[in-house]
PDB file of N, CA and C in Angstrom:
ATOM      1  N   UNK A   1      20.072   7.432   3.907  1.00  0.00           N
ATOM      2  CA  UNK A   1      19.212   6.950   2.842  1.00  0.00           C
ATOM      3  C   UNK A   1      19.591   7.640   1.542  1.00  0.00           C
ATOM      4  N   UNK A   2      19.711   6.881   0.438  1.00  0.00           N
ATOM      5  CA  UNK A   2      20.097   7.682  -0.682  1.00  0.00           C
ATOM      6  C   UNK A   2      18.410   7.600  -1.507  1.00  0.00           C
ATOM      7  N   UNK A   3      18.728   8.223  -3.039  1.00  0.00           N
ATOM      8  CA  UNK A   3      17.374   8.430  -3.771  1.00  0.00           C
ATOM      9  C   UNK A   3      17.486   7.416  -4.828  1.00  0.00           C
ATOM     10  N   UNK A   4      18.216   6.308  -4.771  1.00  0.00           N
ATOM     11  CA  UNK A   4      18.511   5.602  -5.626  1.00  0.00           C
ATOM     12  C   UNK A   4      16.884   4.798  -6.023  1.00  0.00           C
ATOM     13  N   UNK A   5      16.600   3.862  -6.853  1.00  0.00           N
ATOM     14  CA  UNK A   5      15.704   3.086  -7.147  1.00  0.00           C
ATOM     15  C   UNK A   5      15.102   2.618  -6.161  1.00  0.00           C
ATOM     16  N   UNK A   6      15.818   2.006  -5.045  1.00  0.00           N
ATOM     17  CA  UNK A   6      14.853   1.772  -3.843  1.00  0.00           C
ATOM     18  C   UNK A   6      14.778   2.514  -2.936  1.00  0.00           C
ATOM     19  N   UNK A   7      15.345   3.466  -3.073  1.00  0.00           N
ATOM     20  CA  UNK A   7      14.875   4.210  -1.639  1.00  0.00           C
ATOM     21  C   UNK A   7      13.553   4.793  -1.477  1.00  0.00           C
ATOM     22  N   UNK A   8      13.023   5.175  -0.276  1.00  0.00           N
ATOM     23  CA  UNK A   8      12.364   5.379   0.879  1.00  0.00           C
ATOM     24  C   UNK A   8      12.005   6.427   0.131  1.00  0.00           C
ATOM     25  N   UNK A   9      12.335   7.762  -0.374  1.00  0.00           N
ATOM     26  CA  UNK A   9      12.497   9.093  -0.682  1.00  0.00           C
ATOM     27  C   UNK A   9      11.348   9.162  -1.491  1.00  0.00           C
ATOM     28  N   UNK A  10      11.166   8.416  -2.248  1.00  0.00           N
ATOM     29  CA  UNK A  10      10.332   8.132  -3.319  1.00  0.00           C
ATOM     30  C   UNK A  10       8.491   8.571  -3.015  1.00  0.00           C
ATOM     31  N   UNK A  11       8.628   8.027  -1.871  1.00  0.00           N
ATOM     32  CA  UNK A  11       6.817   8.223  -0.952  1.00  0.00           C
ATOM     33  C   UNK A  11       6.910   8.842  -0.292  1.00  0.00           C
ATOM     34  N   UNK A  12       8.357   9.667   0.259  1.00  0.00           N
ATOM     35  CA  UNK A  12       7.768  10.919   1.220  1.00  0.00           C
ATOM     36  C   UNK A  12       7.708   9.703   2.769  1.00  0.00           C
ATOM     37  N   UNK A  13       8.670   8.565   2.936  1.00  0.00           N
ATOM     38  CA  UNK A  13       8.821   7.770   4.037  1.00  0.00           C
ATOM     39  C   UNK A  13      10.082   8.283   5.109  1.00  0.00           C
ATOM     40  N   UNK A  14      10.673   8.940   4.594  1.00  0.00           N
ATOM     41  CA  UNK A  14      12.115   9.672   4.787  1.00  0.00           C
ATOM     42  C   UNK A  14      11.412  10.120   6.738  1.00  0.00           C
ATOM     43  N   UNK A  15      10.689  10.957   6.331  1.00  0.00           N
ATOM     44  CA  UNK A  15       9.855  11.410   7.741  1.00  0.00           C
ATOM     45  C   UNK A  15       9.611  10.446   8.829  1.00  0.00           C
ATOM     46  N   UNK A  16       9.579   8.928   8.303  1.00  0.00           N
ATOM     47  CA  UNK A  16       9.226   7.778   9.125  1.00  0.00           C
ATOM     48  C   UNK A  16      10.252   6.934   9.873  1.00  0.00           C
ATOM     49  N   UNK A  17      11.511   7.270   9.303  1.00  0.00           N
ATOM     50  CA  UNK A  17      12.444   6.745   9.716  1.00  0.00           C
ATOM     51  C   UNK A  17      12.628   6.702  11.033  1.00  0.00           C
ATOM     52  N   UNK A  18      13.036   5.093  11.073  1.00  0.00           N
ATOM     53  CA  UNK A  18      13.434   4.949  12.783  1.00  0.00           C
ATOM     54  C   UNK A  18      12.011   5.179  14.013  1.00  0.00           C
ATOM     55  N   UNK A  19      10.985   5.149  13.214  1.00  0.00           N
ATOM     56  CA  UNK A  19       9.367   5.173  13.870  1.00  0.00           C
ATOM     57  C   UNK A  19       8.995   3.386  13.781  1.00  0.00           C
ATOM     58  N   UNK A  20       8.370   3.304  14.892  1.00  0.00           N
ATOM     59  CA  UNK A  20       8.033   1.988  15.152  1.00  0.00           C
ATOM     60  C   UNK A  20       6.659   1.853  14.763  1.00  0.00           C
ATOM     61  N   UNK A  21       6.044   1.110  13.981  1.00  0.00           N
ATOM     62  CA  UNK A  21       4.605   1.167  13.936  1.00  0.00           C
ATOM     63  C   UNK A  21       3.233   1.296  14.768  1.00  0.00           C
ATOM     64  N   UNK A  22       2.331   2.013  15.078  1.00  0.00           N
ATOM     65  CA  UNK A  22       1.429   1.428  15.812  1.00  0.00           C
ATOM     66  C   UNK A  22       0.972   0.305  16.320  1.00  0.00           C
ATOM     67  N   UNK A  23       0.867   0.112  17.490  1.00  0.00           N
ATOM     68  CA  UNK A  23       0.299  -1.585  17.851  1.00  0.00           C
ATOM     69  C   UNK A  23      -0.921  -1.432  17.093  1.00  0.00           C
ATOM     70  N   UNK A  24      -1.724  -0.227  17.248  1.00  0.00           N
ATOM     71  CA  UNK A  24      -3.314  -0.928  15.678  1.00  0.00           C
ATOM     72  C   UNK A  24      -2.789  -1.359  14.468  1.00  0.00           C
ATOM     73  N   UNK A  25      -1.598  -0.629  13.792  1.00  0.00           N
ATOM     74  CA  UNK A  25      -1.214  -1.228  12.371  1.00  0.00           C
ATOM     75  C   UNK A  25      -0.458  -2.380  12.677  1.00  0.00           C
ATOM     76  N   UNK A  26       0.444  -2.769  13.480  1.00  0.00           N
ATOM     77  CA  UNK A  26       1.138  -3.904  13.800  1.00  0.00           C
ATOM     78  C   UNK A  26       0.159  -5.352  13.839  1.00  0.00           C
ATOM     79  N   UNK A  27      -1.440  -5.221  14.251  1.00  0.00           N
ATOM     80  CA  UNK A  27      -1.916  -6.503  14.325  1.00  0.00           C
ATOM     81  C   UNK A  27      -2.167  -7.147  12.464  1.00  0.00           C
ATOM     82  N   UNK A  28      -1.762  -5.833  11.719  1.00  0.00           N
ATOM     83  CA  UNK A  28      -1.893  -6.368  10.260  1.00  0.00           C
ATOM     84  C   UNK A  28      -1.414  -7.031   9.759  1.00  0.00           C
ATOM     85  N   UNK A  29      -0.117  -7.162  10.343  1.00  0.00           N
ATOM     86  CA  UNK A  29       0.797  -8.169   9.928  1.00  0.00           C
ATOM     87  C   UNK A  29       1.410  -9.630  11.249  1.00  0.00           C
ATOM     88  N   UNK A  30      -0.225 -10.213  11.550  1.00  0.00           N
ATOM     89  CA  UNK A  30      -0.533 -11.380  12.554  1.00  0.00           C
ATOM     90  C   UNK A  30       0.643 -12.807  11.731  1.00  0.00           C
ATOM     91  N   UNK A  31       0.996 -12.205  10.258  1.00  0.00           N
ATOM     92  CA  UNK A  31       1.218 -13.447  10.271  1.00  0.00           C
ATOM     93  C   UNK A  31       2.938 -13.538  10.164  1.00  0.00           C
ATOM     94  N   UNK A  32       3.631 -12.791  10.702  1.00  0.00           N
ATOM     95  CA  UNK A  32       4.852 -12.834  10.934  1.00  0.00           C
ATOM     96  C   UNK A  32       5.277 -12.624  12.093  1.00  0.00           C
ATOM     97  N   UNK A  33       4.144 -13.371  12.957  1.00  0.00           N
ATOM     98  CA  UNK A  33       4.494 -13.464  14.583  1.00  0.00           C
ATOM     99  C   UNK A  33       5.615 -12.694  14.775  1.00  0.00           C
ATOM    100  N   UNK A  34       6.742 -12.755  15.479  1.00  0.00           N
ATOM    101  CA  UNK A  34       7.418 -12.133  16.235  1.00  0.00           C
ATOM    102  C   UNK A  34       8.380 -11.030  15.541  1.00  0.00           C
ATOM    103  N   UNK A  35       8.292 -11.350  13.893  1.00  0.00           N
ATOM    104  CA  UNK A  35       9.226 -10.722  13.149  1.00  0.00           C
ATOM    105  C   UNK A  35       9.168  -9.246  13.002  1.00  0.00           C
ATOM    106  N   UNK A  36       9.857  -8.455  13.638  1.00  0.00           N
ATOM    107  CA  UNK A  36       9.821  -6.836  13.504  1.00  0.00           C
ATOM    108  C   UNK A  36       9.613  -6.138  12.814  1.00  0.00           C
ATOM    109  N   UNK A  37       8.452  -5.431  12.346  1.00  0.00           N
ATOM    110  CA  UNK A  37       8.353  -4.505  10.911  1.00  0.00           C
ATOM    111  C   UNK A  37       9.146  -2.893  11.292  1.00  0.00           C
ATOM    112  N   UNK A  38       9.782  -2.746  10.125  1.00  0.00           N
ATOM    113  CA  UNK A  38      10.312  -1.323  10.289  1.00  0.00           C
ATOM    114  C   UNK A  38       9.997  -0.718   9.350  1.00  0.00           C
ATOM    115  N   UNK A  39      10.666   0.422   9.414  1.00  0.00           N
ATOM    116  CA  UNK A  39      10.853   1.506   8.173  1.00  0.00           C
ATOM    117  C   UNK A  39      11.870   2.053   8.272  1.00  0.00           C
ATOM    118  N   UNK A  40      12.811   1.985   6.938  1.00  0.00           N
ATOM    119  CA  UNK A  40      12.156   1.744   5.629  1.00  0.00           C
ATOM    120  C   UNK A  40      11.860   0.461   5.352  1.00  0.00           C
ATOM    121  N   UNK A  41      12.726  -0.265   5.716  1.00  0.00           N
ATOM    122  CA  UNK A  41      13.184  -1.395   5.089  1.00  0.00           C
ATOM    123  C   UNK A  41      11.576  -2.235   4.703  1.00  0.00           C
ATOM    124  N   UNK A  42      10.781  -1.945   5.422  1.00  0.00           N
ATOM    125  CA  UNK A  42       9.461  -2.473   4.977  1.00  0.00           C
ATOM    126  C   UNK A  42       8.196  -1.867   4.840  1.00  0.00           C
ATOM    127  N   UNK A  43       8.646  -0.571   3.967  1.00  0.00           N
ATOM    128  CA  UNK A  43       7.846  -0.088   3.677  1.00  0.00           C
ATOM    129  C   UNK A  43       6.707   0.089   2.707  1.00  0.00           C
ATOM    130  N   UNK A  44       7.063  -0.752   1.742  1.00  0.00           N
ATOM    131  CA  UNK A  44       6.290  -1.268   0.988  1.00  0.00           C
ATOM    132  C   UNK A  44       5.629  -2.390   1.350  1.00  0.00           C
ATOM    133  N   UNK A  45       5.558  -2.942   1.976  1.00  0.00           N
ATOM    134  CA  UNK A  45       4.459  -4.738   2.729  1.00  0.00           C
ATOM    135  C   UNK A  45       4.043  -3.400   4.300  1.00  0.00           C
ATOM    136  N   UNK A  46       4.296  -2.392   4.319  1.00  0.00           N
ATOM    137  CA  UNK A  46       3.346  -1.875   5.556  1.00  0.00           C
ATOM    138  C   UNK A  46       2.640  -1.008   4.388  1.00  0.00           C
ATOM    139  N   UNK A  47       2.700  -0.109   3.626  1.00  0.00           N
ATOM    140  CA  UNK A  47       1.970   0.520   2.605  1.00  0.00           C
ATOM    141  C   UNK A  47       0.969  -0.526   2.061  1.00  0.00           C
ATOM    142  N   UNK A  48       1.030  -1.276   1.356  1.00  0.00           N
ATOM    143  CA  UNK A  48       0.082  -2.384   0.865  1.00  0.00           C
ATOM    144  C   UNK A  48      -0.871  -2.727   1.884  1.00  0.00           C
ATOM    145  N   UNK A  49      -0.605  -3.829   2.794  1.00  0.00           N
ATOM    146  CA  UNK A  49      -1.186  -4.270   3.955  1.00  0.00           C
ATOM    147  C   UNK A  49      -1.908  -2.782   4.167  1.00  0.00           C
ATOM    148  N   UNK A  50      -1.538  -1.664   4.666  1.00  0.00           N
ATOM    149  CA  UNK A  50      -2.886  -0.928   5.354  1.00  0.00           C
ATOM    150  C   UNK A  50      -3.809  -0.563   4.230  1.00  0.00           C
ATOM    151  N   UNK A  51      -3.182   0.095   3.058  1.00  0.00           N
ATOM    152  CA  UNK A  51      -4.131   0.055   1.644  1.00  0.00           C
ATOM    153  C   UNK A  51      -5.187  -1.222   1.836  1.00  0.00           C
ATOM    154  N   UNK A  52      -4.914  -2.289   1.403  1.00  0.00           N
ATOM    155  CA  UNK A  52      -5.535  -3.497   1.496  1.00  0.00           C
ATOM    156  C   UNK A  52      -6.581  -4.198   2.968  1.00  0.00           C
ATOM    157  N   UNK A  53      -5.994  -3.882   3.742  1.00  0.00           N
ATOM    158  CA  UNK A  53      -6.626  -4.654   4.838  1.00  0.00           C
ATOM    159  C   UNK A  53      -6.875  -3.676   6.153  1.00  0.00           C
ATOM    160  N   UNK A  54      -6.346  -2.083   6.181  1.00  0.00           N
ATOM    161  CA  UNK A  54      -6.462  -1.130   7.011  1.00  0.00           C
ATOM    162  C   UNK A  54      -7.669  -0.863   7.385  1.00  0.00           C
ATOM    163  N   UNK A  55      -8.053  -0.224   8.955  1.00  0.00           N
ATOM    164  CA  UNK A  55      -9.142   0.565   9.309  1.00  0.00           C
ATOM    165  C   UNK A  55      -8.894   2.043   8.994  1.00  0.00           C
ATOM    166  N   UNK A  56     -10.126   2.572   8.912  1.00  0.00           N
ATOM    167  CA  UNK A  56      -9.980   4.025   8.896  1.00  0.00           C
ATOM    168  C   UNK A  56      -8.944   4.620   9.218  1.00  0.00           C
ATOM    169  N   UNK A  57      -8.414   4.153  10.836  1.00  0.00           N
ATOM    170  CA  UNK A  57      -7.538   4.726  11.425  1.00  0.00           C
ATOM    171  C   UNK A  57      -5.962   4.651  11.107  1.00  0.00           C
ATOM    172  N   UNK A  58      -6.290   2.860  10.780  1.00  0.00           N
ATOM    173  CA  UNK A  58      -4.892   2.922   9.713  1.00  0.00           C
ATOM    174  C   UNK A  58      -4.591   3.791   8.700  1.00  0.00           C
ATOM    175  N   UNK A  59      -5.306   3.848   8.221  1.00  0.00           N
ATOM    176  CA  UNK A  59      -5.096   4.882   6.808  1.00  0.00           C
ATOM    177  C   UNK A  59      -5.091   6.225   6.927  1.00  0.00           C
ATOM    178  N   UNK A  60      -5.558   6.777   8.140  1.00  0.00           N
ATOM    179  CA  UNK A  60      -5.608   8.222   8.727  1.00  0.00           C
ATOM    180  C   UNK A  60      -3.771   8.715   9.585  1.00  0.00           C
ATOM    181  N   UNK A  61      -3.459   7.643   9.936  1.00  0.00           N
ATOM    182  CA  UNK A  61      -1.926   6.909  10.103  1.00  0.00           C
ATOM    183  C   UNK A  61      -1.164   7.054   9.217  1.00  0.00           C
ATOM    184  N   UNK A  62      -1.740   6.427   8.266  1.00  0.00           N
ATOM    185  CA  UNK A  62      -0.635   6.195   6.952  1.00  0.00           C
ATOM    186  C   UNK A  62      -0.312   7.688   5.976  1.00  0.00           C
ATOM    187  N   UNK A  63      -1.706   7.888   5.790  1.00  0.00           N
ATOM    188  CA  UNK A  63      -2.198   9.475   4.967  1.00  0.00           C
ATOM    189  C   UNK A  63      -1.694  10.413   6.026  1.00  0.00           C
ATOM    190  N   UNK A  64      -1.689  10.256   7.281  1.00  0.00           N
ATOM    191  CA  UNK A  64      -0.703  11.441   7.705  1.00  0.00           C
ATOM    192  C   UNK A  64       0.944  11.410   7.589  1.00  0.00           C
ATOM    193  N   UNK A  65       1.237  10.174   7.388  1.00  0.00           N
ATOM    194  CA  UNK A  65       2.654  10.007   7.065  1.00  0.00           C
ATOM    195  C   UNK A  65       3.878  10.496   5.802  1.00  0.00           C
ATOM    196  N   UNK A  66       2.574   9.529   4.985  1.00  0.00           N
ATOM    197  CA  UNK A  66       2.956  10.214   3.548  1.00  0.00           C
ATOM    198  C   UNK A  66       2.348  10.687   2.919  1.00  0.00           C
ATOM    199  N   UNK A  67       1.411  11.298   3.318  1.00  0.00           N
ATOM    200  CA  UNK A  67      -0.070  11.770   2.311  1.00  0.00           C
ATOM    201  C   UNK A  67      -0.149  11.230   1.229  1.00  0.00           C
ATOM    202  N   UNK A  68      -1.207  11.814   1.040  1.00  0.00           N
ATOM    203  CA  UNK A  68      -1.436  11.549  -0.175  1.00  0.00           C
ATOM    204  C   UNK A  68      -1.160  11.370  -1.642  1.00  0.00           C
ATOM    205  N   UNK A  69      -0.513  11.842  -1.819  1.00  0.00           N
ATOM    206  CA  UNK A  69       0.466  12.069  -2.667  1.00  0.00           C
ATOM    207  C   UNK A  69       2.178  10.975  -2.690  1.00  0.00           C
ATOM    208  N   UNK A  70       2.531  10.456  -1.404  1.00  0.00           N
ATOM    209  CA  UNK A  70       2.826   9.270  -1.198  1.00  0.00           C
ATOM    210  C   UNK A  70       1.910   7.952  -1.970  1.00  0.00           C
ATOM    211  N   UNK A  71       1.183   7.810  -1.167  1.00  0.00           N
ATOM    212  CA  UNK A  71       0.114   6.873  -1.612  1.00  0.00           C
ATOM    213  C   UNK A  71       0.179   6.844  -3.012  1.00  0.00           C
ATOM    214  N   UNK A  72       0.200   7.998  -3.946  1.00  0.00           N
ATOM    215  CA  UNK A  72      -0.358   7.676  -5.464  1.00  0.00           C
ATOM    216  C   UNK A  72       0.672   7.237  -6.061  1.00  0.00           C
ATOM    217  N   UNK A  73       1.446   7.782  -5.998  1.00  0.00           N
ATOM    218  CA  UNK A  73       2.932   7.225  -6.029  1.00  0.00           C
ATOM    219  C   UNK A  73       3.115   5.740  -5.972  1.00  0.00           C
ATOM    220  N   UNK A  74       3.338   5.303  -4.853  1.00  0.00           N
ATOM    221  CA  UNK A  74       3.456   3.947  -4.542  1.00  0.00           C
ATOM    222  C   UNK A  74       2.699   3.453  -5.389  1.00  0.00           C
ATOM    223  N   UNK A  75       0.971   3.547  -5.294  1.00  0.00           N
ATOM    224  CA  UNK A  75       0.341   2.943  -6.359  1.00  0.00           C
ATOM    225  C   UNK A  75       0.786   2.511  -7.480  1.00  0.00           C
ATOM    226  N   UNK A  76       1.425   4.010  -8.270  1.00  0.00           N
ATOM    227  CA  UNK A  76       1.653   3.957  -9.614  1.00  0.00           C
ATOM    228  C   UNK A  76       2.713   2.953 -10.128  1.00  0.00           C
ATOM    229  N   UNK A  77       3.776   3.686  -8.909  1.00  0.00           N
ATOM    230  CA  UNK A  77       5.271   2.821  -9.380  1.00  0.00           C
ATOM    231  C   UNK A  77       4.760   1.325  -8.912  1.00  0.00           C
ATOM    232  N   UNK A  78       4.334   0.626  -7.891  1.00  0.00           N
ATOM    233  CA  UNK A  78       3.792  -0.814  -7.828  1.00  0.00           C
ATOM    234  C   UNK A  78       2.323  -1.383  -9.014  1.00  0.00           C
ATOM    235  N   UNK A  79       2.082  -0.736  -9.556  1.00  0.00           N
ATOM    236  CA  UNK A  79       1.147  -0.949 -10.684  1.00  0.00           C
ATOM    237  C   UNK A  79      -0.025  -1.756  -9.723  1.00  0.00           C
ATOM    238  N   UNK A  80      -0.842  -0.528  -8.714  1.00  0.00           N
ATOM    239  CA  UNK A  80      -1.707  -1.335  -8.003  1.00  0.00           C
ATOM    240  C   UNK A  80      -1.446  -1.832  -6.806  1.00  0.00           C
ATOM    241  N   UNK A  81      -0.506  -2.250  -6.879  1.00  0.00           N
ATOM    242  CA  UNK A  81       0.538  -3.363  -5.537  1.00  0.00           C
ATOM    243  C   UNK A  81       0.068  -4.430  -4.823  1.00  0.00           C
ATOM    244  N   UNK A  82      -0.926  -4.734  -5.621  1.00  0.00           N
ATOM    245  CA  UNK A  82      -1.532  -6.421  -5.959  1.00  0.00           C
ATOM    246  C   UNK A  82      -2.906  -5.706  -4.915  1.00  0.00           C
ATOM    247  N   UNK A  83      -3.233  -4.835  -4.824  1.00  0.00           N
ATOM    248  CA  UNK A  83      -4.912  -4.607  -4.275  1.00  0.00           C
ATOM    249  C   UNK A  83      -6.300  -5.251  -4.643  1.00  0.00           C
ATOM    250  N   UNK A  84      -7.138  -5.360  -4.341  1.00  0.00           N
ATOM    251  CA  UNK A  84      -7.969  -6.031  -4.655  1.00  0.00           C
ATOM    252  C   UNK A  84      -9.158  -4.799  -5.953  1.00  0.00           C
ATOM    253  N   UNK A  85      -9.694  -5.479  -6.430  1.00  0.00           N
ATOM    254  CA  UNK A  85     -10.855  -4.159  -7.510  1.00  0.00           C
ATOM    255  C   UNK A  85     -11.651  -3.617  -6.733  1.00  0.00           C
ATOM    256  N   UNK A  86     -11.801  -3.583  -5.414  1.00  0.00           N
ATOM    257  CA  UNK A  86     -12.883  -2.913  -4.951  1.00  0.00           C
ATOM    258  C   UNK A  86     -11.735  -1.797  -3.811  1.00  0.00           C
ATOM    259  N   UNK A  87     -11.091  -2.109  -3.781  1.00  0.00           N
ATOM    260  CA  UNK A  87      -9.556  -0.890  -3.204  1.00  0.00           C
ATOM    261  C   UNK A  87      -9.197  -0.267  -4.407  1.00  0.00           C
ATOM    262  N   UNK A  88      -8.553  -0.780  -5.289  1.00  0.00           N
ATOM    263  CA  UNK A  88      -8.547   0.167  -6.605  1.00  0.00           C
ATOM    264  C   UNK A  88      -9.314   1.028  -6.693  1.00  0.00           C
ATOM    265  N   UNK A  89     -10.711   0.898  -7.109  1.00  0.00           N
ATOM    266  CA  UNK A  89     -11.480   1.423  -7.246  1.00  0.00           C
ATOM    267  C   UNK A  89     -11.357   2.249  -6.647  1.00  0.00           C
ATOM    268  N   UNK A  90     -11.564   2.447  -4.574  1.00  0.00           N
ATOM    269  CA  UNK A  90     -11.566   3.415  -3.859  1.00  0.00           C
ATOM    270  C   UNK A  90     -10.558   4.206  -4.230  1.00  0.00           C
ATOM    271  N   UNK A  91      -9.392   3.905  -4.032  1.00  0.00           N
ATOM    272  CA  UNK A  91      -8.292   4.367  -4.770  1.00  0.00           C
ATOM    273  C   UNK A  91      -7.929   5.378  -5.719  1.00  0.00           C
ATOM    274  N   UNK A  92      -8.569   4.730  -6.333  1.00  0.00           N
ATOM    275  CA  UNK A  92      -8.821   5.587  -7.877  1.00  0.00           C
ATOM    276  C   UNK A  92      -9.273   6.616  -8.135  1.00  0.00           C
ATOM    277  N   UNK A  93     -10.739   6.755  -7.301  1.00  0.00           N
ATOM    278  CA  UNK A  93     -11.562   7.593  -6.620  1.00  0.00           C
ATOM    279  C   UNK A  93     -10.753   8.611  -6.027  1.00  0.00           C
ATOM    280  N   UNK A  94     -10.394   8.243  -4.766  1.00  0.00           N
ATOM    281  CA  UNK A  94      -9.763   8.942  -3.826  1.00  0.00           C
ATOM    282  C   UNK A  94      -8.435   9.974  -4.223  1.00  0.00           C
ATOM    283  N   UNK A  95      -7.849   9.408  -5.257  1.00  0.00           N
ATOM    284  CA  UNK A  95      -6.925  10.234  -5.679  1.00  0.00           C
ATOM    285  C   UNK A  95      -6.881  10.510  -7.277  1.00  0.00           C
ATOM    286  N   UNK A  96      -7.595  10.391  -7.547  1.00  0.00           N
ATOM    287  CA  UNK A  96      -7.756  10.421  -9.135  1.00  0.00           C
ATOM    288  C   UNK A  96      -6.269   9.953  -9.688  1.00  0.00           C
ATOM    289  N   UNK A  97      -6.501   8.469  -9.423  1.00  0.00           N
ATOM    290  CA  UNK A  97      -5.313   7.685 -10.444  1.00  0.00           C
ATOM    291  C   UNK A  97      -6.298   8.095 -12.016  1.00  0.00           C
ATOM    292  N   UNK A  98      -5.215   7.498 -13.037  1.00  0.00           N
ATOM    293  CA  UNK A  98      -5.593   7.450 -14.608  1.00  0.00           C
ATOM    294  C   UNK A  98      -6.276   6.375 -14.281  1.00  0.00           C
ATOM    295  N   UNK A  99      -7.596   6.355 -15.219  1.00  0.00           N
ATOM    296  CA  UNK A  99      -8.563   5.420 -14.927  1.00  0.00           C
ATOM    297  C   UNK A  99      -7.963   4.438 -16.111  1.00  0.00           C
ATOM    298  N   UNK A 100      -7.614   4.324 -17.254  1.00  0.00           N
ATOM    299  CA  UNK A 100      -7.127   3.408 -18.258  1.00  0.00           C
ATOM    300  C   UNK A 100      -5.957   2.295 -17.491  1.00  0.00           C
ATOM    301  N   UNK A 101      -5.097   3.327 -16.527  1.00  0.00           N
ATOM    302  CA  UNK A 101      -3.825   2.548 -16.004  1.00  0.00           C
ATOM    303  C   UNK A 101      -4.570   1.386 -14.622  1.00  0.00           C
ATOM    304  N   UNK A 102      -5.370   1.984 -13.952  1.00  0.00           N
ATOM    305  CA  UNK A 102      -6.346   1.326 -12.504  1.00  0.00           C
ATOM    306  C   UNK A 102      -7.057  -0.094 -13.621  1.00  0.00           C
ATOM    307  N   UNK A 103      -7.685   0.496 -14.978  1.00  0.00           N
ATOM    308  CA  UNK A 103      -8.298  -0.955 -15.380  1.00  0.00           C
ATOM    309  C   UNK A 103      -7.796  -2.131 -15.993  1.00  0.00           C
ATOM    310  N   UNK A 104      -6.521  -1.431 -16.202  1.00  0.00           N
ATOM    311  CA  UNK A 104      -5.285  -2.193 -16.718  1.00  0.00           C
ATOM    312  C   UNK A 104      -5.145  -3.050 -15.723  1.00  0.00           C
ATOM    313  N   UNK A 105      -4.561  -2.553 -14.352  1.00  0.00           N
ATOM    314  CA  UNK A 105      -4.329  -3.496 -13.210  1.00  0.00           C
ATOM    315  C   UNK A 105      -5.407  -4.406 -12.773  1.00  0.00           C
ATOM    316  N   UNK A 106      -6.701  -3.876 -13.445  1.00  0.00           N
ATOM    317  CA  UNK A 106      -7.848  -4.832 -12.579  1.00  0.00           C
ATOM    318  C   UNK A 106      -7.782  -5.977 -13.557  1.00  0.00           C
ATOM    319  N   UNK A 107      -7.771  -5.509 -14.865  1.00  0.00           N
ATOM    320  CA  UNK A 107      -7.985  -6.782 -15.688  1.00  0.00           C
ATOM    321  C   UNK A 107      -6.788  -7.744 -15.789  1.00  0.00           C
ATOM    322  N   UNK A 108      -5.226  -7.525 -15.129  1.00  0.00           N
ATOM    323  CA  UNK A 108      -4.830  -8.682 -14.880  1.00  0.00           C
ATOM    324  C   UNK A 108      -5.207  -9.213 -13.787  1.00  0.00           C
ATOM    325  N   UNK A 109      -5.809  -8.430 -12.800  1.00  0.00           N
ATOM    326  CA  UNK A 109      -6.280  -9.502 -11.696  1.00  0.00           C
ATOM    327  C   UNK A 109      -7.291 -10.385 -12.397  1.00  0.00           C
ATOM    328  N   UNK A 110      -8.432 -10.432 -12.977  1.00  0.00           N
ATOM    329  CA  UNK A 110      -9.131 -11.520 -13.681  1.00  0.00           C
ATOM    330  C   UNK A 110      -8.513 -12.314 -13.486  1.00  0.00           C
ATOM    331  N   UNK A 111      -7.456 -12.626 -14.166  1.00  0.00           N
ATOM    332  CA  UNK A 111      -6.291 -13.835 -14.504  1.00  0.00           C
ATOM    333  C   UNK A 111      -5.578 -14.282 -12.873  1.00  0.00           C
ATOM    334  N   UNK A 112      -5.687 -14.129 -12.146  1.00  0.00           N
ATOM    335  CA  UNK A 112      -5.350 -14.332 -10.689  1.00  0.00           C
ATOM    336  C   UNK A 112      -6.378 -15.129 -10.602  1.00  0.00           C
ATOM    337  N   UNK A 113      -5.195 -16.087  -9.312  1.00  0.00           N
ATOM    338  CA  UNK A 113      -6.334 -17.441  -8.850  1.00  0.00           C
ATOM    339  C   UNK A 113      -6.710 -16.752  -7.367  1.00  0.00           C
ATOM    340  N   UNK A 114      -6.141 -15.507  -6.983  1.00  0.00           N
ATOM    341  CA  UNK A 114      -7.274 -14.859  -5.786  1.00  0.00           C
ATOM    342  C   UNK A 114      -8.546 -14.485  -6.310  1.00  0.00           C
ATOM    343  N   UNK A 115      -8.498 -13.590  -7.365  1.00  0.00           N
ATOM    344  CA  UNK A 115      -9.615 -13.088  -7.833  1.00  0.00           C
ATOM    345  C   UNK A 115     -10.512 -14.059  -8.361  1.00  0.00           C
ATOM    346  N   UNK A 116     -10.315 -15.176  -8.906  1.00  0.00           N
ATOM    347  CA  UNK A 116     -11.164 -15.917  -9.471  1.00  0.00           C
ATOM    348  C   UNK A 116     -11.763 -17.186  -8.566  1.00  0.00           C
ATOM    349  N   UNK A 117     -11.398 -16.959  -7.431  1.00  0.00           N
ATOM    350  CA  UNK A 117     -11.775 -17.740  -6.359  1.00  0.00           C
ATOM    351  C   UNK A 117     -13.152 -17.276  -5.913  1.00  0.00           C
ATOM    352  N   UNK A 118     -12.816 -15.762  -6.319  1.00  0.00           N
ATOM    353  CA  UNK A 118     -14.784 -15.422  -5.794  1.00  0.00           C
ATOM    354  C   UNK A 118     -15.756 -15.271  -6.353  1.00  0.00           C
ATOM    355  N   UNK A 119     -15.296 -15.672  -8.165  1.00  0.00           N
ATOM    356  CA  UNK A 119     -16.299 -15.510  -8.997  1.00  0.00           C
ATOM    357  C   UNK A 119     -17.064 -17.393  -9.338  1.00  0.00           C
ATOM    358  N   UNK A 120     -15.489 -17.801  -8.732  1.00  0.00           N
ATOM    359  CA  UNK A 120     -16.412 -19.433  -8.869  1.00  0.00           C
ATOM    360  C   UNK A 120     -17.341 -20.088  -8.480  1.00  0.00           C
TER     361      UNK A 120
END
């Protein structure tokens, strides 16, 4: 793995390499039936997905992987990484992101036809 722009190195995933996911985090991604998630190579759509749609345990999984400090990271450099405002929020909370940069990301969600699906 090098440290180039995409690499792994970046979140502290380096540790994960060649680890197969949990069958609890594996049912997160129901909708790529048979298709194999790894790491690295998909480490960003397994970071998101448990952020977004994780149990406790997922995230007790994930936060032991790359801690915390992983996590903020990813956040930052994905600007959010398309989360919903009520994960942000936790988020935000949880690790003290910059609150100006978290409302930045919420207020382009406004403009999203996910987000505005639940205000209609």
């Amino acid at each position: 793995m090098g440290d180039g722009p995409g690499s792994s190195l970046r979140f502290g995933i380096e540790r994960m390499a060649g680890e197969k996911i949990p069958a609890s985090v594996r049912r997160l991604f129901w909708e790529y039936g048979d298709r194999e998630i790894r790491w690295p190579e998909d480490a960003s759509l397994i970071i998101r997905k448990v952020l977004q749609d994780g149990t406790w345990d997922d995230l007790r999984w994930l936060r032991g992987k790359i801690g915390d400090e992983g996590i903020r990271r990813w956040l930052l450099r994905h600007e959010g990484g398309g989360l919903d405002r009520r994960r942000l929020s936790f988020w935000r909370a949880v690790l003290d992101l910059p609150e100006d940069q978290v409302n930045a990301w919420m207020k382009r969600l406004e403009n999203s036809p996910w987000e505005r699906r639940y205000r209609e």
